[in-house]
PDB file of N, CA and C in Angstrom:
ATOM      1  N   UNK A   1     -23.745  24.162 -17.757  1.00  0.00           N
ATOM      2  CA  UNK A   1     -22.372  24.522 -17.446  1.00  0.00           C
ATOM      3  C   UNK A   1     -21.912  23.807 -16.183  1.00  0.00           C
ATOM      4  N   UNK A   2     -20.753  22.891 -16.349  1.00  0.00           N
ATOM      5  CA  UNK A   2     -20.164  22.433 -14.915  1.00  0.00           C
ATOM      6  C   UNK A   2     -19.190  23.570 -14.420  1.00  0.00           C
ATOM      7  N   UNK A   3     -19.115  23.402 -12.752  1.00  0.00           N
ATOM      8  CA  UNK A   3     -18.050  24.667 -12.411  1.00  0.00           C
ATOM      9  C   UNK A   3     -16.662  24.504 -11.859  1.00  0.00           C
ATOM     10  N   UNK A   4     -15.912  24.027 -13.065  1.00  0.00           N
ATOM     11  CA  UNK A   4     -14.700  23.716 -13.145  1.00  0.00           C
ATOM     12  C   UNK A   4     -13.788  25.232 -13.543  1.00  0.00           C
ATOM     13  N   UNK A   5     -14.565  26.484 -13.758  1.00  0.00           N
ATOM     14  CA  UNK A   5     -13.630  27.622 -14.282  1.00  0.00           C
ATOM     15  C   UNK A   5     -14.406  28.553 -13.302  1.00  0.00           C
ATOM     16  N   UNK A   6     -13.580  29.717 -12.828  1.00  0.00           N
ATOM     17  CA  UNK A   6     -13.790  30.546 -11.872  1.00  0.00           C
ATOM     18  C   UNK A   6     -14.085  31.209 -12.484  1.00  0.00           C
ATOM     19  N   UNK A   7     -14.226  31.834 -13.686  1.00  0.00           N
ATOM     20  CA  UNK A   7     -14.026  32.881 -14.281  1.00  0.00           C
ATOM     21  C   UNK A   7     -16.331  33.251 -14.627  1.00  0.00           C
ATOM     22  N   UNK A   8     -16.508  31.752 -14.570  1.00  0.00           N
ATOM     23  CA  UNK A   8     -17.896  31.445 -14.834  1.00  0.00           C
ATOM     24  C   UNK A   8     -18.964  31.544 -13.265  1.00  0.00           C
ATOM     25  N   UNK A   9     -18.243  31.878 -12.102  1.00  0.00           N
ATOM     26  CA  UNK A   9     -18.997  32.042 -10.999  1.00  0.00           C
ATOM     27  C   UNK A   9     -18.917  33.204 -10.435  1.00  0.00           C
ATOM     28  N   UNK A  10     -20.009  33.790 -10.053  1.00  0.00           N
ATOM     29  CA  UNK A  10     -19.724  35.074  -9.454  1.00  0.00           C
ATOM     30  C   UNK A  10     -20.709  35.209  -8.322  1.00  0.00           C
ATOM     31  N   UNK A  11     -20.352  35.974  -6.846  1.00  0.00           N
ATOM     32  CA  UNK A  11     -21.689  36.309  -5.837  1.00  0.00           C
ATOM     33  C   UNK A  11     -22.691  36.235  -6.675  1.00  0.00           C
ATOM     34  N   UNK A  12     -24.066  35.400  -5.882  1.00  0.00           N
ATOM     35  CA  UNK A  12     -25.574  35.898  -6.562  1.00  0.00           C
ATOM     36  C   UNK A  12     -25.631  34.921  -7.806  1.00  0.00           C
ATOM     37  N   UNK A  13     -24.550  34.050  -8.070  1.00  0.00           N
ATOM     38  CA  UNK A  13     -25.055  33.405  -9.167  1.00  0.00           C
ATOM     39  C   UNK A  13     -25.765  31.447  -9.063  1.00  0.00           C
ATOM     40  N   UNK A  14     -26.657  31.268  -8.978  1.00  0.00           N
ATOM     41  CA  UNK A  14     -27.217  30.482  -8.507  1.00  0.00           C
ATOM     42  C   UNK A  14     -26.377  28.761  -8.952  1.00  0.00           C
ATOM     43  N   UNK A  15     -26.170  27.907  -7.914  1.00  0.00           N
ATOM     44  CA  UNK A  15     -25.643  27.034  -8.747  1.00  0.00           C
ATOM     45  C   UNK A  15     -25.754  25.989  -7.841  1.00  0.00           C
ATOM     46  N   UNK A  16     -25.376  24.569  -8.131  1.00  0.00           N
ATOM     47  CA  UNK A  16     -25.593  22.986  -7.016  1.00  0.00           C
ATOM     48  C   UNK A  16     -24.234  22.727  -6.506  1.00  0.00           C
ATOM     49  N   UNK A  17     -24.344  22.568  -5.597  1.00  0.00           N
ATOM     50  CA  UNK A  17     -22.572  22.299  -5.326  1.00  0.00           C
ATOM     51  C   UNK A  17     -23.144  21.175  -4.401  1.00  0.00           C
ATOM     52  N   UNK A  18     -21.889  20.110  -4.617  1.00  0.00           N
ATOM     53  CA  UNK A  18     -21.519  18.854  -3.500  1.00  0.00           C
ATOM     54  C   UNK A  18     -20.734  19.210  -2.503  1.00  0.00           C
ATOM     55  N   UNK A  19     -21.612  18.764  -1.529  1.00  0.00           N
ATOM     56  CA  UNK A  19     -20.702  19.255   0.030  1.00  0.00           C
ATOM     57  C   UNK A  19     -19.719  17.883  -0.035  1.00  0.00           C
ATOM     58  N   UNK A  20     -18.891  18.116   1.067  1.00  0.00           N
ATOM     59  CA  UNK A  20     -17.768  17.355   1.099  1.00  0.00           C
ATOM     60  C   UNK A  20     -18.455  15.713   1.483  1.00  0.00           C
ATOM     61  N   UNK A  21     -19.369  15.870   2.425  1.00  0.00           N
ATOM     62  CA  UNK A  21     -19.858  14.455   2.864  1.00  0.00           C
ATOM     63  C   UNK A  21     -20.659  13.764   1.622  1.00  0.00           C
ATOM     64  N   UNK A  22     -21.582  14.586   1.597  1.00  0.00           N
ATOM     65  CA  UNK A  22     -22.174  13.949  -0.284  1.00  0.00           C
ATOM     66  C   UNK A  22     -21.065  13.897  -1.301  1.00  0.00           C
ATOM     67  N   UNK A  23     -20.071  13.878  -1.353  1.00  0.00           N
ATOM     68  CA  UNK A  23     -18.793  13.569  -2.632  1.00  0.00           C
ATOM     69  C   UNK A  23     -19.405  12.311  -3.812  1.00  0.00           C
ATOM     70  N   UNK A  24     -19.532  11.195  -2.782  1.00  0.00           N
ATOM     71  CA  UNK A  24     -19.211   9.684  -2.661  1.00  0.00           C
ATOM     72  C   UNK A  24     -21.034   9.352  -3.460  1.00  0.00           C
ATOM     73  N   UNK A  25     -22.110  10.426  -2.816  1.00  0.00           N
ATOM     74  CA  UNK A  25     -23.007   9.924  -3.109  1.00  0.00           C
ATOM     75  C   UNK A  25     -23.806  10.869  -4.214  1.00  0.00           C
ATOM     76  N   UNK A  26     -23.281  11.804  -4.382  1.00  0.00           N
ATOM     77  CA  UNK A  26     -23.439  12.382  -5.378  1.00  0.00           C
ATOM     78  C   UNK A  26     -24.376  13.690  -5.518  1.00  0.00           C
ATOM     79  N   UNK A  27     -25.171  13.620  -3.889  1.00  0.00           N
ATOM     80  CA  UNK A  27     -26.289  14.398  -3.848  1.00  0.00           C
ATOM     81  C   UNK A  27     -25.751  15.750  -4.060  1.00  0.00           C
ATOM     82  N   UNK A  28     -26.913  16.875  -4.675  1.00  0.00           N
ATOM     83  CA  UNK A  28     -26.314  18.193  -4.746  1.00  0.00           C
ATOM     84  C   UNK A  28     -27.289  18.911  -3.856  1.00  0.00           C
ATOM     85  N   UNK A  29     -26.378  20.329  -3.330  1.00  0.00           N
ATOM     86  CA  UNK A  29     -27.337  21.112  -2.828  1.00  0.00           C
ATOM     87  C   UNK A  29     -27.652  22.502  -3.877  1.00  0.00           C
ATOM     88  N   UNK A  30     -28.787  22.762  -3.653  1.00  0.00           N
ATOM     89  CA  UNK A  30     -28.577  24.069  -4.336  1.00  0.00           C
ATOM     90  C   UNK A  30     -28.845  25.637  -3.938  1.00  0.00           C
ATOM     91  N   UNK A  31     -28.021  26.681  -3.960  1.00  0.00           N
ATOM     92  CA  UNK A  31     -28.313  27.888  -3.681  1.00  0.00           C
ATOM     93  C   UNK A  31     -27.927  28.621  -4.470  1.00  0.00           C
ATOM     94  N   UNK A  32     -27.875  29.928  -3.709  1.00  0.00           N
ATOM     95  CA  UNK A  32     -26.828  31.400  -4.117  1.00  0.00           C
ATOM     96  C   UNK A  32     -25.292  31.422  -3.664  1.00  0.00           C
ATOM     97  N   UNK A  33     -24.968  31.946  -4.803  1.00  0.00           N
ATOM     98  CA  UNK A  33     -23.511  31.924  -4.069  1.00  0.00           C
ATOM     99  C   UNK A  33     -23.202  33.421  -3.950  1.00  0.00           C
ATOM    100  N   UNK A  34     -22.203  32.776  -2.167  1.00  0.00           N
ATOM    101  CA  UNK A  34     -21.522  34.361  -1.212  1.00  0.00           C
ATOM    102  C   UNK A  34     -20.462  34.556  -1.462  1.00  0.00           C
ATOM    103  N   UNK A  35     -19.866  33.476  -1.774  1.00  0.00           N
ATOM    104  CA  UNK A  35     -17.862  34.027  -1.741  1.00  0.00           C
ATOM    105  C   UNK A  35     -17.456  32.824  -2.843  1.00  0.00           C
ATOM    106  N   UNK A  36     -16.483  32.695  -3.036  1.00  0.00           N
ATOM    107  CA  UNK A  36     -15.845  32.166  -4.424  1.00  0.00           C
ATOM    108  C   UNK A  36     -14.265  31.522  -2.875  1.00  0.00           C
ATOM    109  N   UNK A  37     -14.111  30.666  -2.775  1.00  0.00           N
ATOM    110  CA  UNK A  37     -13.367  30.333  -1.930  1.00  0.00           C
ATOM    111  C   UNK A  37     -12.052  29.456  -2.412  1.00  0.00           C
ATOM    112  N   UNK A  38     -12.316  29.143  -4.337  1.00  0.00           N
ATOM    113  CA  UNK A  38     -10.854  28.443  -4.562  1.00  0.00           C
ATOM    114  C   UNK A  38     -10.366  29.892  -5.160  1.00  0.00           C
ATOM    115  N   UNK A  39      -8.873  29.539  -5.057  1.00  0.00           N
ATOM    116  CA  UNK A  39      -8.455  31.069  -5.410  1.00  0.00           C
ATOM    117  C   UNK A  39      -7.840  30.478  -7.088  1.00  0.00           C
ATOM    118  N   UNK A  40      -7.521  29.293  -7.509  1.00  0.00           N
ATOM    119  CA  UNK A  40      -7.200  29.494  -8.927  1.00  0.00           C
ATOM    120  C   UNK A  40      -8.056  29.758  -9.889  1.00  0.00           C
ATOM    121  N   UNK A  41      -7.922  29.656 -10.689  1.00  0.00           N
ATOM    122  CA  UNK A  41      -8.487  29.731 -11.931  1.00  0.00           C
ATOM    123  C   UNK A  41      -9.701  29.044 -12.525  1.00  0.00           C
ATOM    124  N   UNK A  42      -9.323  27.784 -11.865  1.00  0.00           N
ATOM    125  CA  UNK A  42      -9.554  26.344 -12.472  1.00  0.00           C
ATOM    126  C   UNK A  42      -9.728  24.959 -10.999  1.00  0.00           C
ATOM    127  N   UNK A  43      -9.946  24.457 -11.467  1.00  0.00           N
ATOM    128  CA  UNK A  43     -10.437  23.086 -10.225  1.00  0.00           C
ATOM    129  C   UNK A  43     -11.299  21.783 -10.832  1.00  0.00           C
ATOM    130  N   UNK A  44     -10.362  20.992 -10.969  1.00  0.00           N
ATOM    131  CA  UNK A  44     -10.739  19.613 -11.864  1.00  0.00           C
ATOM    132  C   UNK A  44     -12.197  19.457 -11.153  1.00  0.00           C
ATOM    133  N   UNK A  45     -12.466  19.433  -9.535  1.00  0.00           N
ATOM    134  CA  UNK A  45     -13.495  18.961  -9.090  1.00  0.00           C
ATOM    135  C   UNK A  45     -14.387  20.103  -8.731  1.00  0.00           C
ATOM    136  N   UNK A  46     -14.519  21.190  -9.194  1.00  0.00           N
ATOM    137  CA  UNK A  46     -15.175  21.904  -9.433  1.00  0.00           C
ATOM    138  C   UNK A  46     -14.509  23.247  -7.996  1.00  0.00           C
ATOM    139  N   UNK A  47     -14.590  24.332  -8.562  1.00  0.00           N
ATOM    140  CA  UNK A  47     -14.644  25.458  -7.752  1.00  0.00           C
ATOM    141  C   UNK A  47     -15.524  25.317  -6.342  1.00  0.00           C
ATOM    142  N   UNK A  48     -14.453  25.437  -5.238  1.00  0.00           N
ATOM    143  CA  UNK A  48     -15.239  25.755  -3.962  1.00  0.00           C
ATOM    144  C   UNK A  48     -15.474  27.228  -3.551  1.00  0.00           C
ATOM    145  N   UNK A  49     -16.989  27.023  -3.025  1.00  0.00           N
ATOM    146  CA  UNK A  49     -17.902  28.228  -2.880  1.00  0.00           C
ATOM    147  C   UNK A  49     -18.502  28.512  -1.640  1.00  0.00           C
ATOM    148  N   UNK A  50     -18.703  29.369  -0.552  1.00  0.00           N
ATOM    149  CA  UNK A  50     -19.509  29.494   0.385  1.00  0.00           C
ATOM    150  C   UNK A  50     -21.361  29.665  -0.640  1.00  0.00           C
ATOM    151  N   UNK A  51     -22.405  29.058   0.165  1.00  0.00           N
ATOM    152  CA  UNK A  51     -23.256  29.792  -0.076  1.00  0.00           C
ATOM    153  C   UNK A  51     -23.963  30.239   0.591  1.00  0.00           C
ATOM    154  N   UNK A  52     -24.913  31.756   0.057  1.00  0.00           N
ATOM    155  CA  UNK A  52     -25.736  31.946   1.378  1.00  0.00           C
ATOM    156  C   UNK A  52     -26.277  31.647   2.417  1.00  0.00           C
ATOM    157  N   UNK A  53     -26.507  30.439   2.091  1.00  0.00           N
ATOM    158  CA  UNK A  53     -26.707  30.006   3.556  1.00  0.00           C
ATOM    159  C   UNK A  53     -25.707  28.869   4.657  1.00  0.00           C
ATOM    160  N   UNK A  54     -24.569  29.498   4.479  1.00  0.00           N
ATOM    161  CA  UNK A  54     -23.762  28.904   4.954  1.00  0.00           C
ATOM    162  C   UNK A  54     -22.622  27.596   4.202  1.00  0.00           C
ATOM    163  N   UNK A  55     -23.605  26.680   3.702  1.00  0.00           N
ATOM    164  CA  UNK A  55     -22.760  25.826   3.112  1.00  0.00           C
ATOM    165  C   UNK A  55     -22.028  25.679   2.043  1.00  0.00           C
ATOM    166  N   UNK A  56     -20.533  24.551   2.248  1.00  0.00           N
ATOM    167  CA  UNK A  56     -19.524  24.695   1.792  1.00  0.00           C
ATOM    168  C   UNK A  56     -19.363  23.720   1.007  1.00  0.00           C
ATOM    169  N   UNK A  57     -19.233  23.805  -0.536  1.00  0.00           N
ATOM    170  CA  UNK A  57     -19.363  22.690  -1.577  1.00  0.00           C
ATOM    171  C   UNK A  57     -18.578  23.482  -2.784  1.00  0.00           C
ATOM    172  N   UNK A  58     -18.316  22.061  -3.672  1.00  0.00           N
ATOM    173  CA  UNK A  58     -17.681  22.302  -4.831  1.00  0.00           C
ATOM    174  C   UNK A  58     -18.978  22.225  -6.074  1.00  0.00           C
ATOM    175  N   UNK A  59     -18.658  23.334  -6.521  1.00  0.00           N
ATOM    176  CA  UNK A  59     -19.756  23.747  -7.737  1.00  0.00           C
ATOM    177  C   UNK A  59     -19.938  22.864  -8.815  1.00  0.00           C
ATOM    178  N   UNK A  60     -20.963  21.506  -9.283  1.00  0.00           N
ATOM    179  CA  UNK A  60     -21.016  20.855 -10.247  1.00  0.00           C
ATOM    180  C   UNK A  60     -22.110  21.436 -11.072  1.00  0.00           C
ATOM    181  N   UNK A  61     -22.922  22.000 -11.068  1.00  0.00           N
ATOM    182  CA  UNK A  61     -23.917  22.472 -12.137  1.00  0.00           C
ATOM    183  C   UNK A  61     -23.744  24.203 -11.748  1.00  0.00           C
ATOM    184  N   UNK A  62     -23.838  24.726 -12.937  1.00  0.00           N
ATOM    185  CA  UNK A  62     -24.203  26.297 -12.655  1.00  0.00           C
ATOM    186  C   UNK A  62     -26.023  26.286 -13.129  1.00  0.00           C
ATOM    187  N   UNK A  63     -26.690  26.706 -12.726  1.00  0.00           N
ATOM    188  CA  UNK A  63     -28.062  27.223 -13.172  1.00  0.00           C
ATOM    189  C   UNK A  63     -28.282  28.501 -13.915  1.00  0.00           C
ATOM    190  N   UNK A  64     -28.615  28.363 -15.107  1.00  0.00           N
ATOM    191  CA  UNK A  64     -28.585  29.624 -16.026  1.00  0.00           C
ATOM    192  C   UNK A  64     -29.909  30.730 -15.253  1.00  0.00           C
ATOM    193  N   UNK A  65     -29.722  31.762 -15.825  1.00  0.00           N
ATOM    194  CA  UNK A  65     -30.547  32.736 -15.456  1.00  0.00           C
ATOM    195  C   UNK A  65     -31.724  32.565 -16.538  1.00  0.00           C
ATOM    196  N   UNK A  66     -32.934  32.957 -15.799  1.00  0.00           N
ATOM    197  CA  UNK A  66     -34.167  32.914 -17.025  1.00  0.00           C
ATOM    198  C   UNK A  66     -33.870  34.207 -17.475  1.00  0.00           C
TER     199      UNK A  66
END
């Protein structure tokens, strides 16, 4: 799942997001997510997210639950 729909992220749901400086290079980070920080619906470049541990990226992979 890419995270282009809000409706698909929620606190606690594990996922890779590109911080703003990695855009260009593509690297992802990955955590938990704390807050849901785009407020539409939708986001061509993926939903921005705080994650637990601080950092601030747009959600390109969600990680399914085992």
């Amino acid at each position: 799942m890419d995270g282009r729909k809000r409706v698909d992220i929620n606190p606690g749901t594990r996922v890779q997001v590109a911080q703003k400086q990695d855009q260009r290079s593509g690297k992802l980070t990955e955590g938990t997510v704390r807050e849901i920080l785009t407020n539409s619906a939708t986001h061509p470049h993926g939903i921005k997210v705080r994650l637990v541990s601080g950092v601030v990226g747009r959600v390109k992979v969600i990680i399914p639950e085992r």
